[in-house]
Structures are given as structure tokens and as C-alpha cells.
C-alpha atoms as a PDB file:
ATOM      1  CA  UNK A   1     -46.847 -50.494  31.313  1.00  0.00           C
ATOM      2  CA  UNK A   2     -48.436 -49.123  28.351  1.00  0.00           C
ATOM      3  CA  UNK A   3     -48.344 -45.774  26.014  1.00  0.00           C
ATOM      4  CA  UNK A   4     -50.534 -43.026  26.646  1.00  0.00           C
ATOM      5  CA  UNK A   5     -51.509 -41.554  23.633  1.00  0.00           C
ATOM      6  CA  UNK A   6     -49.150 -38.706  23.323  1.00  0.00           C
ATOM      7  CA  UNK A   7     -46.000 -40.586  23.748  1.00  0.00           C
ATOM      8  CA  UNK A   8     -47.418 -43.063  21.048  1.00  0.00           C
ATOM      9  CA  UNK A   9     -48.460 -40.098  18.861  1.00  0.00           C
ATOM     10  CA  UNK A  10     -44.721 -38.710  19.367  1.00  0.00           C
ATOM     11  CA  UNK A  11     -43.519 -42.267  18.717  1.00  0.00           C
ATOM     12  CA  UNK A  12     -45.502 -42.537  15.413  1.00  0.00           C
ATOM     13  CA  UNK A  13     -44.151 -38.793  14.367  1.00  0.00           C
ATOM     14  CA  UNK A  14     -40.305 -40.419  15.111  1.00  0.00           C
ATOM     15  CA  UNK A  15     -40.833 -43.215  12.851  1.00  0.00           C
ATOM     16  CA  UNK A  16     -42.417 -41.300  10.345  1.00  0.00           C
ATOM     17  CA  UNK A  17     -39.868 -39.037  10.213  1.00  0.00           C
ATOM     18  CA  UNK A  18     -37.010 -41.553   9.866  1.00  0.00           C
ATOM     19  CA  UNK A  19     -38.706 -42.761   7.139  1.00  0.00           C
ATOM     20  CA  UNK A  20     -39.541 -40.282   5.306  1.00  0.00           C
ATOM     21  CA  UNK A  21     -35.628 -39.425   5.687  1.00  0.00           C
ATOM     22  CA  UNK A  22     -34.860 -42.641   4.409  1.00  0.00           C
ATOM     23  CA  UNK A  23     -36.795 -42.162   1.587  1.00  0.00           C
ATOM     24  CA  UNK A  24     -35.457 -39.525   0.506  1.00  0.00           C
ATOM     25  CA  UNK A  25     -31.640 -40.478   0.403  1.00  0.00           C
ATOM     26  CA  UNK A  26     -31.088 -41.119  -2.991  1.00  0.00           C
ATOM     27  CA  UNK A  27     -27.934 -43.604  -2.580  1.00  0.00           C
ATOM     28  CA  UNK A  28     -29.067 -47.048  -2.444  1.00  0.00           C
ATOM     29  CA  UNK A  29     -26.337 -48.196   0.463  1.00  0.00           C
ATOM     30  CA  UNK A  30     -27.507 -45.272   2.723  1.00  0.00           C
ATOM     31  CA  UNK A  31     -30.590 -45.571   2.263  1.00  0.00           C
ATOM     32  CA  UNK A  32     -30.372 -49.754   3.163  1.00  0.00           C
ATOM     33  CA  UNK A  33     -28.301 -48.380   6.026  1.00  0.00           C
ATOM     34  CA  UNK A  34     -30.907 -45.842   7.413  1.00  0.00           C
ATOM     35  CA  UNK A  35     -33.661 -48.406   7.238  1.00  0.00           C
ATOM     36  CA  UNK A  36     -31.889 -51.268   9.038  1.00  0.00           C
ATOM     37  CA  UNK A  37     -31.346 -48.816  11.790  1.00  0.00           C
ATOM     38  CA  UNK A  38     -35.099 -48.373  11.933  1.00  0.00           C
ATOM     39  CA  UNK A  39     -35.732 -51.843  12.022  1.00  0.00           C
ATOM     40  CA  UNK A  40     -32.969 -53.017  14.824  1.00  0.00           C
ATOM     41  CA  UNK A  41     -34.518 -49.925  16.843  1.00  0.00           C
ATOM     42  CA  UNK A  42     -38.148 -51.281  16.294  1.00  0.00           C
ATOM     43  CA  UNK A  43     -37.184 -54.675  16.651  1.00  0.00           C
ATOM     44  CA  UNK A  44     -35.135 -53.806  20.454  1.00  0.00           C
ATOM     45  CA  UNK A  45     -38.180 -51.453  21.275  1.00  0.00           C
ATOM     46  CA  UNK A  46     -40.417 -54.929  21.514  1.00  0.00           C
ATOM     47  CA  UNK A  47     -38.051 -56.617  22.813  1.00  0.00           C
ATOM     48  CA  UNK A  48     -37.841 -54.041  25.736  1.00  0.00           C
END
């Protein structure tokens, strides 16, 4: 079962948004931290 548009809009907005929060931490180990947690959450999403 696929996305409709909107919930892959809103999905796109949610990684954005993590990102961007990522970016901006300005400590190296939380900012590794905060972008492994996007990539296990990506990487169990396709796994789903």
C-alpha cells in the first residue's frame, strides 16, 4: 500500500525538519547522534 501525496508531503516536511535540526546542533557527537537516528528510522521505514 502506497503514500498518497499528503502523507508523503508530511513525511518529506518530518525529514526535513530533523535535518535541518541536525544541522544546526553545533556539537559534533550530537549532531552524529541526531543523524544516525534519522538514518535507523529511514532505514526501518523500508524495511516496514
Amino acid at each position: 500500500m502506497g503514500m498518497s501525496d499528503k502523507q508523503f508531503n508530511g513525511f518529506v516536511r518530518f525529514l526535513l525538519d530533523a535535518l535541518k535540526d541536525a544541522m544546526e546542533e553545533e556539537e559534533s557527537d550530537k549532531r552524529n547522534e541526531k543523524l544516525t537516528k534519522i538514518v535507523d528510522n529511514l532505514q526501518k521505514t523500508l524495511e516496514e
